[in-house]
C-alpha atoms as a PDB file:
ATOM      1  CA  UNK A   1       0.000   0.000   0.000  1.00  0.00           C
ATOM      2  CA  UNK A   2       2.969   2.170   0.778  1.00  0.00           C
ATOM      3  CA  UNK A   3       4.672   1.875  -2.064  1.00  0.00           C
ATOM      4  CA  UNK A   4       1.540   2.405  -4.453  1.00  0.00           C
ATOM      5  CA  UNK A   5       0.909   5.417  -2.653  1.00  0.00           C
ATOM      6  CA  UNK A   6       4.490   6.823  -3.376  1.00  0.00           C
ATOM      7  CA  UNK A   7       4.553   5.820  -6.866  1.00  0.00           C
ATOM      8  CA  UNK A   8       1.269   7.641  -7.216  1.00  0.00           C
ATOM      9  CA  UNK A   9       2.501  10.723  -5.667  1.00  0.00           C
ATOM     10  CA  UNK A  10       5.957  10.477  -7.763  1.00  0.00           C
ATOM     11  CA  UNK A  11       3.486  10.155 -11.104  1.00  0.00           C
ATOM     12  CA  UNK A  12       1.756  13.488 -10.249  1.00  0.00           C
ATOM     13  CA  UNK A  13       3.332  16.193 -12.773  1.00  0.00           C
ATOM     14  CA  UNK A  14       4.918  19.177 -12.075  1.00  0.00           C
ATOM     15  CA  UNK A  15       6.027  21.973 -14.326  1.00  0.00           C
ATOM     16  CA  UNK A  16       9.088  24.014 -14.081  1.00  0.00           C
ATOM     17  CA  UNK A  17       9.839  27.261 -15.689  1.00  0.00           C
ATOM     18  CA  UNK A  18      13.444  28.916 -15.639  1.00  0.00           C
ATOM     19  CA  UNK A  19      14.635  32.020 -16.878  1.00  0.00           C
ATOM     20  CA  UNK A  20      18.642  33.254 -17.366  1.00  0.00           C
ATOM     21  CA  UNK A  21      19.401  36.757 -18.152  1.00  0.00           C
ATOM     22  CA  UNK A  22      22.702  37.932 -16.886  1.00  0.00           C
ATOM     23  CA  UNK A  23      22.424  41.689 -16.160  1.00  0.00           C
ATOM     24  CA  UNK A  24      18.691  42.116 -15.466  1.00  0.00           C
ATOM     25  CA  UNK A  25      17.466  41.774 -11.651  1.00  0.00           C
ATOM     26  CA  UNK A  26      16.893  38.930 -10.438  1.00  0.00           C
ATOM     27  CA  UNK A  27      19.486  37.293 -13.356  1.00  0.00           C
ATOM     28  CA  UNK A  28      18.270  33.942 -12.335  1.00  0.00           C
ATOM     29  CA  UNK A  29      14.160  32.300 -11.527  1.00  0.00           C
ATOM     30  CA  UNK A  30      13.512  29.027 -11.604  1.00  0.00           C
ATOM     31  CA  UNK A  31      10.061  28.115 -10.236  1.00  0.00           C
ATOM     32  CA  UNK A  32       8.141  24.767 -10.342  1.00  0.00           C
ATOM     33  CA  UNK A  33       4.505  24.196  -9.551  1.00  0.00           C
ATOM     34  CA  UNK A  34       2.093  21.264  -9.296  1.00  0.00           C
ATOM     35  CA  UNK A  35      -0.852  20.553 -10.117  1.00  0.00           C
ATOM     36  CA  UNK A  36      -2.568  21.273  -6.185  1.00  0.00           C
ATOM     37  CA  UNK A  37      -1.185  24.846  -7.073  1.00  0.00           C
ATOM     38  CA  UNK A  38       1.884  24.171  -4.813  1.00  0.00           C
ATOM     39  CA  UNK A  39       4.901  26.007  -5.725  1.00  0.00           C
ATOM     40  CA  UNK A  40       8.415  27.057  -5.359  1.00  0.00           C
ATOM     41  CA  UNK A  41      10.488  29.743  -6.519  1.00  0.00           C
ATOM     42  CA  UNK A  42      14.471  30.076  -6.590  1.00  0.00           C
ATOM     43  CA  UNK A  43      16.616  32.560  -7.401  1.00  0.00           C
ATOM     44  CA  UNK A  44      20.040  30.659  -8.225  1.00  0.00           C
ATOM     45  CA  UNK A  45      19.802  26.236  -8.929  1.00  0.00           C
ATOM     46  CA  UNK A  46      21.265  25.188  -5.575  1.00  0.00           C
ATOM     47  CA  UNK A  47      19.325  28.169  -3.749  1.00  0.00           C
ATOM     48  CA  UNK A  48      19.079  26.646  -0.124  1.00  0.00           C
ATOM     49  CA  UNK A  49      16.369  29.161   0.741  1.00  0.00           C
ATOM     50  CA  UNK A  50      13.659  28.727  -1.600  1.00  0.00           C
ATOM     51  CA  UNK A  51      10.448  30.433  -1.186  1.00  0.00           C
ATOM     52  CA  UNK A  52       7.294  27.921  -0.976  1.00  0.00           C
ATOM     53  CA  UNK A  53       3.577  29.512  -2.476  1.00  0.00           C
ATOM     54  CA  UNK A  54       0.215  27.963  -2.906  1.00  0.00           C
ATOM     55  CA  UNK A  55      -1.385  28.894  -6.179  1.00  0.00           C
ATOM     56  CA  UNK A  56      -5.035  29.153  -6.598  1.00  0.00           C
ATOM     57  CA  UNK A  57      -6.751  25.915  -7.982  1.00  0.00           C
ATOM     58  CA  UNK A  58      -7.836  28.004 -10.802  1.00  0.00           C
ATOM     59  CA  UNK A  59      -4.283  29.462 -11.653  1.00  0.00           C
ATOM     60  CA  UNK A  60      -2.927  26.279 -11.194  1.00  0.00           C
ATOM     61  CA  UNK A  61      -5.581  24.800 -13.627  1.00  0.00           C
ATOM     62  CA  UNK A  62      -4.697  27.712 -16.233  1.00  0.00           C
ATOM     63  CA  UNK A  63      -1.071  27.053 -16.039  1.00  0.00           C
ATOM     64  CA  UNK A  64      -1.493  23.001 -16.635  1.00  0.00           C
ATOM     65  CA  UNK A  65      -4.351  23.817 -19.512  1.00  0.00           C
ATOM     66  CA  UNK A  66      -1.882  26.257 -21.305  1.00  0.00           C
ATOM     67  CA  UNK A  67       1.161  23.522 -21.212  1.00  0.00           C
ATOM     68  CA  UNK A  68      -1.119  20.549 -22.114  1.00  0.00           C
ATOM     69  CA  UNK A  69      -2.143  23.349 -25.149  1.00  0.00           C
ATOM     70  CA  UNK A  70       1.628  23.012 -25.871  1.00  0.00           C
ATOM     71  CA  UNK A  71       1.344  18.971 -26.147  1.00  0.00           C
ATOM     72  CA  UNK A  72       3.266  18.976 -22.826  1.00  0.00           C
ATOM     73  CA  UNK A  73       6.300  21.143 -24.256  1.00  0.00           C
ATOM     74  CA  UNK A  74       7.435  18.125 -26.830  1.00  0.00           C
ATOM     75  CA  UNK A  75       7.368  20.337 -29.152  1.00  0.00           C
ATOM     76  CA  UNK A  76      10.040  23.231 -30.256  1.00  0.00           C
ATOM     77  CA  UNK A  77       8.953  26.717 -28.749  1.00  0.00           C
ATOM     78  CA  UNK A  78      11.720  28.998 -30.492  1.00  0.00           C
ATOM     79  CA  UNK A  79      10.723  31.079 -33.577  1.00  0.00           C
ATOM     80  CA  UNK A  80      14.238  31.462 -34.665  1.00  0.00           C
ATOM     81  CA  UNK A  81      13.063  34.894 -35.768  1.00  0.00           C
ATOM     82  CA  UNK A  82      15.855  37.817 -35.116  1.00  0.00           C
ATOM     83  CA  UNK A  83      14.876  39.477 -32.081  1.00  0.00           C
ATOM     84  CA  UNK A  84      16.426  40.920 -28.903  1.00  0.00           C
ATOM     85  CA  UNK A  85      17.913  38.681 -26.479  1.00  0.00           C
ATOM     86  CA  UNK A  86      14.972  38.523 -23.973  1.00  0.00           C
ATOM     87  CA  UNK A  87      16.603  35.489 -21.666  1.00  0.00           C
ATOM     88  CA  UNK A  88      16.756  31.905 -22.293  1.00  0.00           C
ATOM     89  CA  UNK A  89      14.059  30.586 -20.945  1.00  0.00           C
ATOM     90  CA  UNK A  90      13.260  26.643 -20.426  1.00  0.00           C
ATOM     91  CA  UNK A  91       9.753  25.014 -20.139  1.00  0.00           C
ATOM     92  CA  UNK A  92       9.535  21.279 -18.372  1.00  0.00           C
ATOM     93  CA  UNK A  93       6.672  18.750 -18.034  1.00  0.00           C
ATOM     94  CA  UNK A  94       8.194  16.623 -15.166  1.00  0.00           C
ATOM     95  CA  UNK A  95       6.179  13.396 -14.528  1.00  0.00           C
ATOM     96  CA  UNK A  96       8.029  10.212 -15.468  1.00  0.00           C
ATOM     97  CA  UNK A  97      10.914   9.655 -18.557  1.00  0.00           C
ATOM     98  CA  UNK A  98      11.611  10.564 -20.960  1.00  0.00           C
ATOM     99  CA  UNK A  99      11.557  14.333 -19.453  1.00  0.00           C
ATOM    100  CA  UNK A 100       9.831  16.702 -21.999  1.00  0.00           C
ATOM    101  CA  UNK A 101      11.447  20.166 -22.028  1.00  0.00           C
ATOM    102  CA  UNK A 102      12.534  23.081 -24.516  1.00  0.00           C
ATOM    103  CA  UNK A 103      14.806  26.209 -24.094  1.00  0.00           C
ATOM    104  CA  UNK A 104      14.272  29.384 -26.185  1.00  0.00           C
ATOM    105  CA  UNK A 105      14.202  33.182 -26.342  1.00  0.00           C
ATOM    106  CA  UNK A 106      11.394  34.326 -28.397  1.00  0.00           C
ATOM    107  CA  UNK A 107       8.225  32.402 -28.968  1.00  0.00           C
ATOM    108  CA  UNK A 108       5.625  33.305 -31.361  1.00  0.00           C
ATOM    109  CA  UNK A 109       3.673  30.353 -29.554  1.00  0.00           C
ATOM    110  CA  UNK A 110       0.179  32.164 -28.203  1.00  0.00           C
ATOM    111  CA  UNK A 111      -0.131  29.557 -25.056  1.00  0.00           C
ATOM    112  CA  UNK A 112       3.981  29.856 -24.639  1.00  0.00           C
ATOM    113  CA  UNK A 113       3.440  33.325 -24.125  1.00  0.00           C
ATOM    114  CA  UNK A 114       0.553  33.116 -22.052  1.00  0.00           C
ATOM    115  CA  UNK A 115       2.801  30.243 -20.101  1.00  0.00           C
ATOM    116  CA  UNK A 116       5.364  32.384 -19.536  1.00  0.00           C
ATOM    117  CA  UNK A 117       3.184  35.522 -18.391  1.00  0.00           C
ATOM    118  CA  UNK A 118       2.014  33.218 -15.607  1.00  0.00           C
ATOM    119  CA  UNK A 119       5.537  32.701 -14.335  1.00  0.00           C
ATOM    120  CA  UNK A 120       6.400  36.388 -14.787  1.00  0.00           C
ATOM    121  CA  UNK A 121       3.844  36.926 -12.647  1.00  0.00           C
ATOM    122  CA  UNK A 122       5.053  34.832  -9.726  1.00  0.00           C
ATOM    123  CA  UNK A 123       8.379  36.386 -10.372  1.00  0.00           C
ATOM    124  CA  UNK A 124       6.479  39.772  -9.802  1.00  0.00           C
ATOM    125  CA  UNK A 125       5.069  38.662  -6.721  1.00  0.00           C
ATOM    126  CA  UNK A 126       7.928  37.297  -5.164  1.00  0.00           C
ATOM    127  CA  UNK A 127       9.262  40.437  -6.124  1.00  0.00           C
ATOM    128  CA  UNK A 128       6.708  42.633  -4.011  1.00  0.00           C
ATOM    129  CA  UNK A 129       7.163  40.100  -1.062  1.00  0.00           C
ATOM    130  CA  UNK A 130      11.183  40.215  -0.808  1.00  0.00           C
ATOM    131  CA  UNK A 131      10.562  44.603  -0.839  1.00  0.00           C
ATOM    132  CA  UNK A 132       7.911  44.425   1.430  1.00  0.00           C
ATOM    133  CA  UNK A 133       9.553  42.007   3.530  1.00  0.00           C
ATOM    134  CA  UNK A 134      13.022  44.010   3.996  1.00  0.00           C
ATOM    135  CA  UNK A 135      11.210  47.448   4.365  1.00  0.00           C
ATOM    136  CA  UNK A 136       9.156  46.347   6.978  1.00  0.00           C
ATOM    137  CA  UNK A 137      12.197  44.850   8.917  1.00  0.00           C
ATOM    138  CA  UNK A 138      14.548  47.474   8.339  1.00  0.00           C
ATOM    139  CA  UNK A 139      13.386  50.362   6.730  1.00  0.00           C
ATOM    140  CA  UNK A 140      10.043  51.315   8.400  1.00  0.00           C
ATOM    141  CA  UNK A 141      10.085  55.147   6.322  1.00  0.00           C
ATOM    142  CA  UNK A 142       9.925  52.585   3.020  1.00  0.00           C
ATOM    143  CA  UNK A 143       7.289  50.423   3.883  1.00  0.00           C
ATOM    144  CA  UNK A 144       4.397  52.813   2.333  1.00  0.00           C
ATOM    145  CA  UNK A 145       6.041  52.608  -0.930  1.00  0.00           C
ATOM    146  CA  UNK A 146       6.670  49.422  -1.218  1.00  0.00           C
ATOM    147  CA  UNK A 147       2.505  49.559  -0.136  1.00  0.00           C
ATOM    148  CA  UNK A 148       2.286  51.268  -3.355  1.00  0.00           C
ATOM    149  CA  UNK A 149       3.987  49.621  -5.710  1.00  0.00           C
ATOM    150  CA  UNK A 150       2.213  46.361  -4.271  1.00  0.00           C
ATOM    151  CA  UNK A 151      -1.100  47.792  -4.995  1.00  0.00           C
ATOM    152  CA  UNK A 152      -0.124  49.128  -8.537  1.00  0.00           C
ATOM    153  CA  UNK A 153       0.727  45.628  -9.453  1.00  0.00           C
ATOM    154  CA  UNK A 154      -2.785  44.485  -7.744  1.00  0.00           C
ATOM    155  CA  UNK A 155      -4.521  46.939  -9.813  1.00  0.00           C
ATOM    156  CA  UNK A 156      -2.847  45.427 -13.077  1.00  0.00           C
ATOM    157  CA  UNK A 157      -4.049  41.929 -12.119  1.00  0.00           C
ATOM    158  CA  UNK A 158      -0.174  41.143 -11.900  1.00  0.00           C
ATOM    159  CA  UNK A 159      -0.197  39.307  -8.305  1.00  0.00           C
ATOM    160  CA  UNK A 160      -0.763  35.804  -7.287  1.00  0.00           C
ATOM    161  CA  UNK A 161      -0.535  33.682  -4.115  1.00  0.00           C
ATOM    162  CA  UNK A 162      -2.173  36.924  -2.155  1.00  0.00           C
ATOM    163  CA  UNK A 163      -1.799  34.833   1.221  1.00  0.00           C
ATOM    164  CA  UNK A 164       2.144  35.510   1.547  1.00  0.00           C
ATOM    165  CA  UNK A 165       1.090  38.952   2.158  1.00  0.00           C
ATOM    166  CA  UNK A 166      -1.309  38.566   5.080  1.00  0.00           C
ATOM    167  CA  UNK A 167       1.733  37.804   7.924  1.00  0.00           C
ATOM    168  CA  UNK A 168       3.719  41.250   6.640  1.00  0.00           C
ATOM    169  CA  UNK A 169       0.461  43.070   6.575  1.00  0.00           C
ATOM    170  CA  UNK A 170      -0.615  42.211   9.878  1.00  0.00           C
ATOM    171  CA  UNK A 171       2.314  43.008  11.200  1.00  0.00           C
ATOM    172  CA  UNK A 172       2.234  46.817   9.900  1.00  0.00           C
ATOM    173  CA  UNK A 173      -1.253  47.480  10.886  1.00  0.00           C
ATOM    174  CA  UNK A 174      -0.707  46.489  14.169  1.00  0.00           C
ATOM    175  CA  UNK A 175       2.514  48.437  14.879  1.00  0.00           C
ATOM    176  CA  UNK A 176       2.715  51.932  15.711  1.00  0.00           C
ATOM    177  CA  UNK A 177       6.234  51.773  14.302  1.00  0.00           C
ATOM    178  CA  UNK A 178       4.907  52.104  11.443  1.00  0.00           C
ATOM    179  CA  UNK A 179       3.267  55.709   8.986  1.00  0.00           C
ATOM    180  CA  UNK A 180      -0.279  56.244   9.470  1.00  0.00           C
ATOM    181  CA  UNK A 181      -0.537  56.165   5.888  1.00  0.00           C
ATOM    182  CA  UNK A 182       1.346  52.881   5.756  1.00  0.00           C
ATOM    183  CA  UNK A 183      -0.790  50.936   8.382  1.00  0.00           C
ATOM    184  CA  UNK A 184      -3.970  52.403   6.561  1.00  0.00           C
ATOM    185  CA  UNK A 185      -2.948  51.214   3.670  1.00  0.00           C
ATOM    186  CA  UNK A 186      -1.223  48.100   4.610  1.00  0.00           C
ATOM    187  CA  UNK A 187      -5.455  47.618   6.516  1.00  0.00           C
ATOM    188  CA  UNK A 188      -6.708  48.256   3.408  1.00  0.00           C
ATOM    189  CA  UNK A 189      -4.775  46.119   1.173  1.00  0.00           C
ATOM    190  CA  UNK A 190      -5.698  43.106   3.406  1.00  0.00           C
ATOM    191  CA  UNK A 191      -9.335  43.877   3.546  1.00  0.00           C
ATOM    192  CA  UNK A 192      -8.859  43.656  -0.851  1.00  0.00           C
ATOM    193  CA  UNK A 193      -7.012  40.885  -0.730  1.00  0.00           C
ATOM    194  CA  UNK A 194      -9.386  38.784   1.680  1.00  0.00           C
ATOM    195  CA  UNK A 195     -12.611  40.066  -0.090  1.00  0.00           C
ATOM    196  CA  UNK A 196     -14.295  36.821  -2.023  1.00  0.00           C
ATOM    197  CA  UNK A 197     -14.364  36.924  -5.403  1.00  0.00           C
ATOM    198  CA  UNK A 198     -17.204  38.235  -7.209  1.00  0.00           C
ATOM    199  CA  UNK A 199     -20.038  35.853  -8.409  1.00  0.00           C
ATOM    200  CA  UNK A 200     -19.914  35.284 -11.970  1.00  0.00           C
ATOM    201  CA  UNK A 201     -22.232  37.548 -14.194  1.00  0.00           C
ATOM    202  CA  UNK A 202     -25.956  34.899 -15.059  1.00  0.00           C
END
């Protein structure tokens, strides 16, 4: 029973995503997520502190629908066209051998682009986190614009995996330590974040 558990739970899929581009910040992402929406991003290969997130079902669900669109990346991805070097980037369906996976640059692919605006999201994200994470520590004056800049990218529908906010918001709107401005805000934010979606238009 054990073991058919464990090869059942080694068969579930996961997809990873990676992006190089020496020079731009951060130069390095690699992120992987699974089908229950669970994910983790890195910032180098061996990164030893890797940030876990739980997706959404329905972003997860998106993200698996747009590679299976993709015939599970066994397919090339690269246009070969003469653009910019925007970062290699490298798609993976990891469930059992062979491995499917393909590098490129510049995809004219409609899912692969969709794909990849998923992941640039969670790089976005994690992003807003790690600023509002080190402001809050250790530069209290900063916090209320890295409030901002949060709720610019909230307002572009450029966020995901809104519950690794909740612990750093908390923690400004209940410390006078903190702006005015910033705790508002920070209370505010929350109170978006938490608020149920809205029912879907009969």
């Amino acid at each position: 029973m054990i073991s058919l558990l464990l090869a059942v739970v080694a068969a579930d899929p996961t997809i990873f995503y990676s992006k190089s581009f020496p020079g731009s910040s951060p130069a390095y992402v690699e992120i992987t997520v699974a089908r229950d929406g669970t994910a983790v991003y890195k910032e180098k290969p061996d990164d030893d502190q890797p940030v876990k997130l739980k997706l959404k079902a329905e972003e997860a669900e998106a993200i698996f629908g747009l590679a299976e669109k993709l015939d599970r990346f066994k397919n090339k991805l690269e246009s070969g066209l003469p653009v910019a070097k925007m970062g290699e980037k490298t798609f993976r369906w990891v469930e059992d051998k062979p491995l499917h996976e393909q590098k490129f640059n510049y995809s004219t692919e409609e899912p692969c682009r969709e794909l990849q605006e998923w992941f640039e999201k969670i790089v976005e994200t994690e992003m807003h986190l790690f600023a509002l994470e080190r402001t809050a520590r250790f530069d209290k004056l900063g916090v209320n614009k890295a409030l901002l800049q949060l709720e610019a990218s909230w307002d572009k529908k450029r966020l995901v995996a809104l519950e690794q906010f909740y612990p750093w918001l908390n923690r400004i709107i209940k410390s006078d330590s903190y702006l005015n401005m910033a705790r508002e805000r920070a209370e505010k934010l929350l109170a978006t974040f938490q608020a149920p979606p809205p029912a879907p238009a009969k």
